[in-house]
N, C-alpha and C. Protein backbone atom coordinates (compact mmCIF):
# COMPACT_ATOMS: atom_id res chain seq x y z
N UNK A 1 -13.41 0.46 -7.61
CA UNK A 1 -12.17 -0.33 -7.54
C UNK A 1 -12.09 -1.04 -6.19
N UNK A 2 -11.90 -1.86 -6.31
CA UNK A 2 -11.57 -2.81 -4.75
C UNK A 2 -10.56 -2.77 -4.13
N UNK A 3 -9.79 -3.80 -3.10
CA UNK A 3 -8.93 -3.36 -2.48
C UNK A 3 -7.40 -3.65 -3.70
N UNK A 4 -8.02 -5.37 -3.63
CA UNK A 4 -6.83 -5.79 -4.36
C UNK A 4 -6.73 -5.11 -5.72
N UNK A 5 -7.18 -4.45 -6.34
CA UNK A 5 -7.51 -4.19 -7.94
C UNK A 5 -6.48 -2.86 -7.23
N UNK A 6 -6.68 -1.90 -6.32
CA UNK A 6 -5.74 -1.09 -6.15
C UNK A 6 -4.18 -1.47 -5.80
N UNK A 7 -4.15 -2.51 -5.23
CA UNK A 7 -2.94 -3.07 -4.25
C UNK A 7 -1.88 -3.73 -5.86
N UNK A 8 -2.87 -3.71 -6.75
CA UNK A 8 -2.32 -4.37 -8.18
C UNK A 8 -1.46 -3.38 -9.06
N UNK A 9 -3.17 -2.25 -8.96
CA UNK A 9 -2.21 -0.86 -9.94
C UNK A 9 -1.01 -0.74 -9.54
N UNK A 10 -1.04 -0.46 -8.11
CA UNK A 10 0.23 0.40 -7.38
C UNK A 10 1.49 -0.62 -7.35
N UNK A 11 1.57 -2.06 -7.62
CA UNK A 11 2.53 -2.86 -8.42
C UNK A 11 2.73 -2.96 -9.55
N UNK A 12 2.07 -2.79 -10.41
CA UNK A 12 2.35 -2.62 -11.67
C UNK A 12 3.00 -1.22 -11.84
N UNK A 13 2.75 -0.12 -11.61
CA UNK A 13 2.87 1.34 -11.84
C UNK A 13 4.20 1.09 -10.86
N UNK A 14 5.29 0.57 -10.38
CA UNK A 14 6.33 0.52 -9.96
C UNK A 14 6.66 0.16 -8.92
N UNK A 15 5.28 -0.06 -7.63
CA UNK A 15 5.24 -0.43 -6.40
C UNK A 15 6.80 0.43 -5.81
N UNK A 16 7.05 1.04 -5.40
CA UNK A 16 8.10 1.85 -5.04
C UNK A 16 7.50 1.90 -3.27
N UNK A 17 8.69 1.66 -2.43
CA UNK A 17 7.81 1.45 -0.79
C UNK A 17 7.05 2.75 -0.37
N UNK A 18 7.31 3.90 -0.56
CA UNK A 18 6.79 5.00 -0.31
C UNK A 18 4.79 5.05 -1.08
N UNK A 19 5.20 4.26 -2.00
CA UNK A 19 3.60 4.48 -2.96
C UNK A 19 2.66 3.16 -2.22
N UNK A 20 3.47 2.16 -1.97
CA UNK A 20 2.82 0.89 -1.18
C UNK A 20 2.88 1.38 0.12
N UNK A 21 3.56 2.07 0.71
CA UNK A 21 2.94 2.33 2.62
C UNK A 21 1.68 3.58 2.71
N UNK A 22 1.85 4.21 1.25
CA UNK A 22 0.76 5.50 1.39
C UNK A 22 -0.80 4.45 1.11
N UNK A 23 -0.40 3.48 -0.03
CA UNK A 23 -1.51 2.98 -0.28
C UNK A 23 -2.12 2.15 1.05
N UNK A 24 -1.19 1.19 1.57
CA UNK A 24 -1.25 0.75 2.39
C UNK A 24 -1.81 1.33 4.11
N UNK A 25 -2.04 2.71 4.32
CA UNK A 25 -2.48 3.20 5.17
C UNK A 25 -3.52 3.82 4.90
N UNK A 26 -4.01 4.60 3.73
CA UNK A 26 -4.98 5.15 3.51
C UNK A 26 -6.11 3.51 3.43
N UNK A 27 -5.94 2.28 2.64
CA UNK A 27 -6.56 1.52 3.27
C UNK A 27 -6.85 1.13 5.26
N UNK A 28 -5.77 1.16 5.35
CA UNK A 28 -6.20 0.46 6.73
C UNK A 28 -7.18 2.02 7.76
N UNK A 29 -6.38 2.94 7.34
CA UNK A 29 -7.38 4.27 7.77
C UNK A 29 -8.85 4.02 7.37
N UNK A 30 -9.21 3.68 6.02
CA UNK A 30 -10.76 3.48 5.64
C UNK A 30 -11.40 2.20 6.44
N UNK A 31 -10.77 1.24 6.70
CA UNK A 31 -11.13 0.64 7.34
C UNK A 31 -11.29 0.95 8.95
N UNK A 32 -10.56 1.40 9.61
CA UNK A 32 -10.75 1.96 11.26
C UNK A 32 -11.76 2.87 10.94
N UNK A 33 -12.00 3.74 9.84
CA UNK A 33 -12.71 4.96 10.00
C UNK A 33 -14.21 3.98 9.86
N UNK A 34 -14.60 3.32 8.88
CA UNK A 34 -15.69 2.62 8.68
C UNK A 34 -15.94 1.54 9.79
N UNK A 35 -15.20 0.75 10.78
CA UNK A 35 -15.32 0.37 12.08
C UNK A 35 -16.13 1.57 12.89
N UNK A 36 -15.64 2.38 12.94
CA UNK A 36 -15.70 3.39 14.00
C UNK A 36 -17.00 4.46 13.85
N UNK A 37 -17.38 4.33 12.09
CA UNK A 37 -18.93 4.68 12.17
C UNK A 37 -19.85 3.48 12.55
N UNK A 38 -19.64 2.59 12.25
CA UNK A 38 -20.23 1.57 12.53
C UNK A 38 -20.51 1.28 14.10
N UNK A 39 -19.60 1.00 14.64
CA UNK A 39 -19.56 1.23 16.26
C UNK A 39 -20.43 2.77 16.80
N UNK A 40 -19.86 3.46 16.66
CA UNK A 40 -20.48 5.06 17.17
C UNK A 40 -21.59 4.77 16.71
């Protein structure tokens, strides 16, 4: 699943702000974490 294909479910399924800031951080976390192997 990609980013947007998730960012879609979690609008359709009710987007409620609590389900969009969890989604919304566990992305940006995978991203710093995958920077940061990359770098190291």
């Amino acid at each position: 699943m990609t980013r947007d294909e998730w960012i879609r479910e979690y609008k359709a399924n009710g987007g409620s702000w609590p389900t969009l800031v969890g989604v919304y951080a566990v992305i940006v976390a995978a991203m710093v974490l995958s920077g940061y192997l990359m770098v190291g």
